[in-house]
N, C-alpha and C. Protein backbone atom coordinates (compact mmCIF):
# COMPACT_ATOMS: atom_id res chain seq x y z
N UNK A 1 10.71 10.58 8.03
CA UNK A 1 11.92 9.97 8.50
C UNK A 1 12.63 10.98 9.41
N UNK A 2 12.93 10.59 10.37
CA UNK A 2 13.79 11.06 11.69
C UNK A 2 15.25 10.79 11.78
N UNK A 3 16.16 11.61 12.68
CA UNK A 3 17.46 10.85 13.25
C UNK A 3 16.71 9.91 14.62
N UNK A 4 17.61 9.05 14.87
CA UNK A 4 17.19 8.24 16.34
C UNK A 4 17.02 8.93 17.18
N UNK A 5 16.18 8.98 17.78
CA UNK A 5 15.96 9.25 19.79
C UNK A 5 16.54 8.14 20.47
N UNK A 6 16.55 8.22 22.04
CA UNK A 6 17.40 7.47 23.08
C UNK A 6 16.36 6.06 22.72
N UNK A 7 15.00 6.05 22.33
CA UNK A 7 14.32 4.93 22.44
C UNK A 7 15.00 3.86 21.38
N UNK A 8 15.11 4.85 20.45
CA UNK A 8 15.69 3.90 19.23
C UNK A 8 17.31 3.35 19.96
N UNK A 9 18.02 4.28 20.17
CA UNK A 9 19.55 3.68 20.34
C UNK A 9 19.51 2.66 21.48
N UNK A 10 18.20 2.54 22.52
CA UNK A 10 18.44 1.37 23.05
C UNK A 10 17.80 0.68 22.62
N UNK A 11 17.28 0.34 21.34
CA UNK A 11 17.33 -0.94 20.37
C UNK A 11 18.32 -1.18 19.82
N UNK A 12 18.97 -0.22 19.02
CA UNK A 12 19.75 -0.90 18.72
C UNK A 12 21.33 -0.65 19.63
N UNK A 13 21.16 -0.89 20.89
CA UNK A 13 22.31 -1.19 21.89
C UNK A 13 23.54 -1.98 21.64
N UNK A 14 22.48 -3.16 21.38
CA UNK A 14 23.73 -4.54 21.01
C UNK A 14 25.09 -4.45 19.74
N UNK A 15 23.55 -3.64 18.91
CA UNK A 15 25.11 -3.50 17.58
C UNK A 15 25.81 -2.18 17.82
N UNK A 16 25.58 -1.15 18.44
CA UNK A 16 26.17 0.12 19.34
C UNK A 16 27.73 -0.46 20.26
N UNK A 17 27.36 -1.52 20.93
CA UNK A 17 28.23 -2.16 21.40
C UNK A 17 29.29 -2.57 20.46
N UNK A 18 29.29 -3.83 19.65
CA UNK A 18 30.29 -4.37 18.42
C UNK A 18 30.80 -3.38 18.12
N UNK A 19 30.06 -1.80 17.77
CA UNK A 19 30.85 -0.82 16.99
C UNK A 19 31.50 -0.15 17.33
N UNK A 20 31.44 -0.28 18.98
CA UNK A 20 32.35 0.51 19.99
C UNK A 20 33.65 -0.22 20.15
N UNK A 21 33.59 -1.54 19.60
CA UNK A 21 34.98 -2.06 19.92
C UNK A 21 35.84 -2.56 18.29
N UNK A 22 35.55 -1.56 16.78
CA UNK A 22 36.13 -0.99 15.78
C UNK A 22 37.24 0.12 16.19
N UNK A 23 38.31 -0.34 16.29
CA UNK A 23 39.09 0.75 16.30
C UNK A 23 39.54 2.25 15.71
N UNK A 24 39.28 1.32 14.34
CA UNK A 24 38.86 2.56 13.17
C UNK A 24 37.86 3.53 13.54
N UNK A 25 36.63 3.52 14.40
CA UNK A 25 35.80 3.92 14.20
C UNK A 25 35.64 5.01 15.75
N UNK A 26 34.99 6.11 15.11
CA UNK A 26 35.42 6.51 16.39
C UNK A 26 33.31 7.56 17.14
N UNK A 27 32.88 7.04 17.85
CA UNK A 27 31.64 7.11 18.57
C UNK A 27 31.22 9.11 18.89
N UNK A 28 31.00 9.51 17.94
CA UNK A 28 31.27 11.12 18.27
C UNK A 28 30.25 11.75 19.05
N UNK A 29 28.70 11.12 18.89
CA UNK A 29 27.57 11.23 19.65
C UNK A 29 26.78 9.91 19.71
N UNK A 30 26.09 9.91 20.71
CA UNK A 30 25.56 8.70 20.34
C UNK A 30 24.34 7.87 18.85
N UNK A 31 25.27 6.86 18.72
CA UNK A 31 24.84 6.32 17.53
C UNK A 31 25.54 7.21 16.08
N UNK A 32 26.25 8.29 16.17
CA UNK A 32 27.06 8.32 14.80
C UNK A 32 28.38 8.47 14.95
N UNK A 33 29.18 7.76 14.08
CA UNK A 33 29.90 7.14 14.18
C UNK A 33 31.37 7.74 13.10
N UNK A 34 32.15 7.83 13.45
CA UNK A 34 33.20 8.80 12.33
C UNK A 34 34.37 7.79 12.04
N UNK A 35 35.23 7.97 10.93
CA UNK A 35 36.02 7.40 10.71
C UNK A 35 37.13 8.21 10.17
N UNK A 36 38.43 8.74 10.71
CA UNK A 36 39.26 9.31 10.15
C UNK A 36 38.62 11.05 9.78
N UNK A 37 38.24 11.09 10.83
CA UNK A 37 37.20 12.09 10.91
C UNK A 37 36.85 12.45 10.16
N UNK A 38 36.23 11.26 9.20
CA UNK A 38 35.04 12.04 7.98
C UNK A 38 33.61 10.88 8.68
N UNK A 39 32.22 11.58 8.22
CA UNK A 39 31.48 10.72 8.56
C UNK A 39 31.26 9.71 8.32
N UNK A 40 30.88 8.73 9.09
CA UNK A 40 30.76 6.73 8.67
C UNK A 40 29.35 6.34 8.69
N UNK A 41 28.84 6.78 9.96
CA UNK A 41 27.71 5.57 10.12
C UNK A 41 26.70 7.07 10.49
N UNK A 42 25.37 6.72 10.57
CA UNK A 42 24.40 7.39 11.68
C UNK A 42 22.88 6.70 11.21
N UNK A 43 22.15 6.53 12.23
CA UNK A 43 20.31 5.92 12.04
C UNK A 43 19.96 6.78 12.21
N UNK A 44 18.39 6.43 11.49
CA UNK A 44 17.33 6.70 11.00
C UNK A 44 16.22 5.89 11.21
N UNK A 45 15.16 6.67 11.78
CA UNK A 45 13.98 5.98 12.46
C UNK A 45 12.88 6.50 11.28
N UNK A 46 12.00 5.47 10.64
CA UNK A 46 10.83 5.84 9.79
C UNK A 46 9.58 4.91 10.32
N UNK A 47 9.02 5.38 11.14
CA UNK A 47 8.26 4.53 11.67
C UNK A 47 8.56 3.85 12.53
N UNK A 48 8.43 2.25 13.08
CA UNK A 48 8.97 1.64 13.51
C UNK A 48 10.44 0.96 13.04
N UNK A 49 10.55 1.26 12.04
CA UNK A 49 11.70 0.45 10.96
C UNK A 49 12.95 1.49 11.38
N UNK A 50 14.15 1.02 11.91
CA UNK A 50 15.56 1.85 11.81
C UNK A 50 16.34 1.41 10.84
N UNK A 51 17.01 2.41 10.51
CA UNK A 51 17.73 2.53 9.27
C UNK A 51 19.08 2.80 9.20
N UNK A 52 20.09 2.64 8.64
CA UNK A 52 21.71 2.63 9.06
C UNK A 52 22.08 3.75 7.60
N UNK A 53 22.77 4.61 7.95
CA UNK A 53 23.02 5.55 6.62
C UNK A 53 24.37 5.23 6.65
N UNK A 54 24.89 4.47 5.93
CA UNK A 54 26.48 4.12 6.08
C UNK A 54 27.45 3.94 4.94
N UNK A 55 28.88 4.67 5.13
CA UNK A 55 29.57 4.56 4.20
C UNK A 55 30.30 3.98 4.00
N UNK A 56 30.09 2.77 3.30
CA UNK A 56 30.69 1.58 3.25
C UNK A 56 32.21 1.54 1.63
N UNK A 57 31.70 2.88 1.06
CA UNK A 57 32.19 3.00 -0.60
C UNK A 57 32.60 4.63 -0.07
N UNK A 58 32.56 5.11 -1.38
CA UNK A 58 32.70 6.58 -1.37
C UNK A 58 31.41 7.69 -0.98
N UNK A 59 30.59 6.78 -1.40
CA UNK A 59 28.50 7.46 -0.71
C UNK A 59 28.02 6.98 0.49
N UNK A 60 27.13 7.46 0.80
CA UNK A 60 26.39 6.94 2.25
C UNK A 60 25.35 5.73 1.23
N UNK A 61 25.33 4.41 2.14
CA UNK A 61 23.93 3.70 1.48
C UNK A 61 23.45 3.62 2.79
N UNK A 62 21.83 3.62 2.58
CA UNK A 62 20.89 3.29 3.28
C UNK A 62 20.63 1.41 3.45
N UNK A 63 20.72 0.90 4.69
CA UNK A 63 21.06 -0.36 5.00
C UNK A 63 19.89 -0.54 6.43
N UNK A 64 18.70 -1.68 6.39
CA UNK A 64 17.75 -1.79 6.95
C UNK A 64 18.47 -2.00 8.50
N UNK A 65 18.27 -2.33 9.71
CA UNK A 65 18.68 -2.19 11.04
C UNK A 65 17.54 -2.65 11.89
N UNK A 66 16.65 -3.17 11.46
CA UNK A 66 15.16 -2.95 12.43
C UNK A 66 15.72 -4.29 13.12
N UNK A 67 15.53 -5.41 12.61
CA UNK A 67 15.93 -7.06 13.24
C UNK A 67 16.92 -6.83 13.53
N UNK A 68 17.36 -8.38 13.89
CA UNK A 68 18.70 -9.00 14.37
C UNK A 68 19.37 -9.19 13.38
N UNK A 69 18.78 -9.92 12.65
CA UNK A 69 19.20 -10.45 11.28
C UNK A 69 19.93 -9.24 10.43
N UNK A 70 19.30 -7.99 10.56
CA UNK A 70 19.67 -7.16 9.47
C UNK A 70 21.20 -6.20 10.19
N UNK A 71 20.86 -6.44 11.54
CA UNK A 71 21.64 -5.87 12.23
C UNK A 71 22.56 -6.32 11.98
N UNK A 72 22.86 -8.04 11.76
CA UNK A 72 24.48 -8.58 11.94
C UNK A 72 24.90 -8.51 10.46
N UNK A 73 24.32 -8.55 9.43
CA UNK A 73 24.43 -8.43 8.16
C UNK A 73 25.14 -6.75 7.99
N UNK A 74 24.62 -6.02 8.46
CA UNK A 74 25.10 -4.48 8.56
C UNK A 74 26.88 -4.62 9.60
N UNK A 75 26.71 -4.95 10.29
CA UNK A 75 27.74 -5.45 10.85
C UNK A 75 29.00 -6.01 10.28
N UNK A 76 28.72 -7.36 9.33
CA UNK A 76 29.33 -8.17 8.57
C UNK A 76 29.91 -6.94 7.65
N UNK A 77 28.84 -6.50 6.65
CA UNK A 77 29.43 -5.38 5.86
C UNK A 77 29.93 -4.31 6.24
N UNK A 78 29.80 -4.03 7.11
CA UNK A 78 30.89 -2.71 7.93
C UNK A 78 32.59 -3.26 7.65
N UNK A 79 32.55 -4.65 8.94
CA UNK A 79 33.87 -5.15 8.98
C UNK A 79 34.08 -5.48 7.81
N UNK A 80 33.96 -6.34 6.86
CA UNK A 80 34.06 -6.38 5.20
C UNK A 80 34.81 -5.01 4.71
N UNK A 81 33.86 -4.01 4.85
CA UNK A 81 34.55 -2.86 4.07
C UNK A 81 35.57 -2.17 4.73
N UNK A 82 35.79 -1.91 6.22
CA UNK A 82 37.03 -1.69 6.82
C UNK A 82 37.90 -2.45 6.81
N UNK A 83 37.87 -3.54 6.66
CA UNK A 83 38.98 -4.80 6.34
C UNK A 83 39.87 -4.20 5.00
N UNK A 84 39.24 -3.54 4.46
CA UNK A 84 39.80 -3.75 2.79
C UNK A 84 40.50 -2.49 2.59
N UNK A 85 40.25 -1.47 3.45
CA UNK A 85 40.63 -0.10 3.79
C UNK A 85 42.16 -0.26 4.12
């Protein structure tokens, strides 16, 4: 298991985008992501499969990213848990 290269972050572009327009959230390099300047988000490439290390609680969980599907679901639960913040 790896951090992302540029190949990976332009896969996942589209949800890079949505997360750029979280206010809370603030873009420190590309693809990781800070909040109140403690760490929030950052991927992980294992193979072909990307991976979202994100702190949605008080721990980082590991959250799949490869599809679309998993992408907007990661998404959903992001806004979910900053909502409640």
């Amino acid at each position: 298991m790896r951090h992302v290269n540029a190949d990976d972050l332009e896969r996942l572009e589209p949800l890079l985008r949505d997360l750029r327009t979280i206010d809370s959230l603030r873009e420190r390099r590309p693809g990781t992501f800070t909040r109140r300047s403690r760490a929030f988000l950052h991927f992980h490439a294992d193979g072909d499969e990307l991976l979202a290390d994100v702190r949605l609680g008080e721990e980082f969980e590991r959250h799949p990213a490869t599809t679309e599907t998993q992408r907007a679901e990661l998404l959903r639960a992001i806004k979910s848990a900053l909502k409640g913040t």
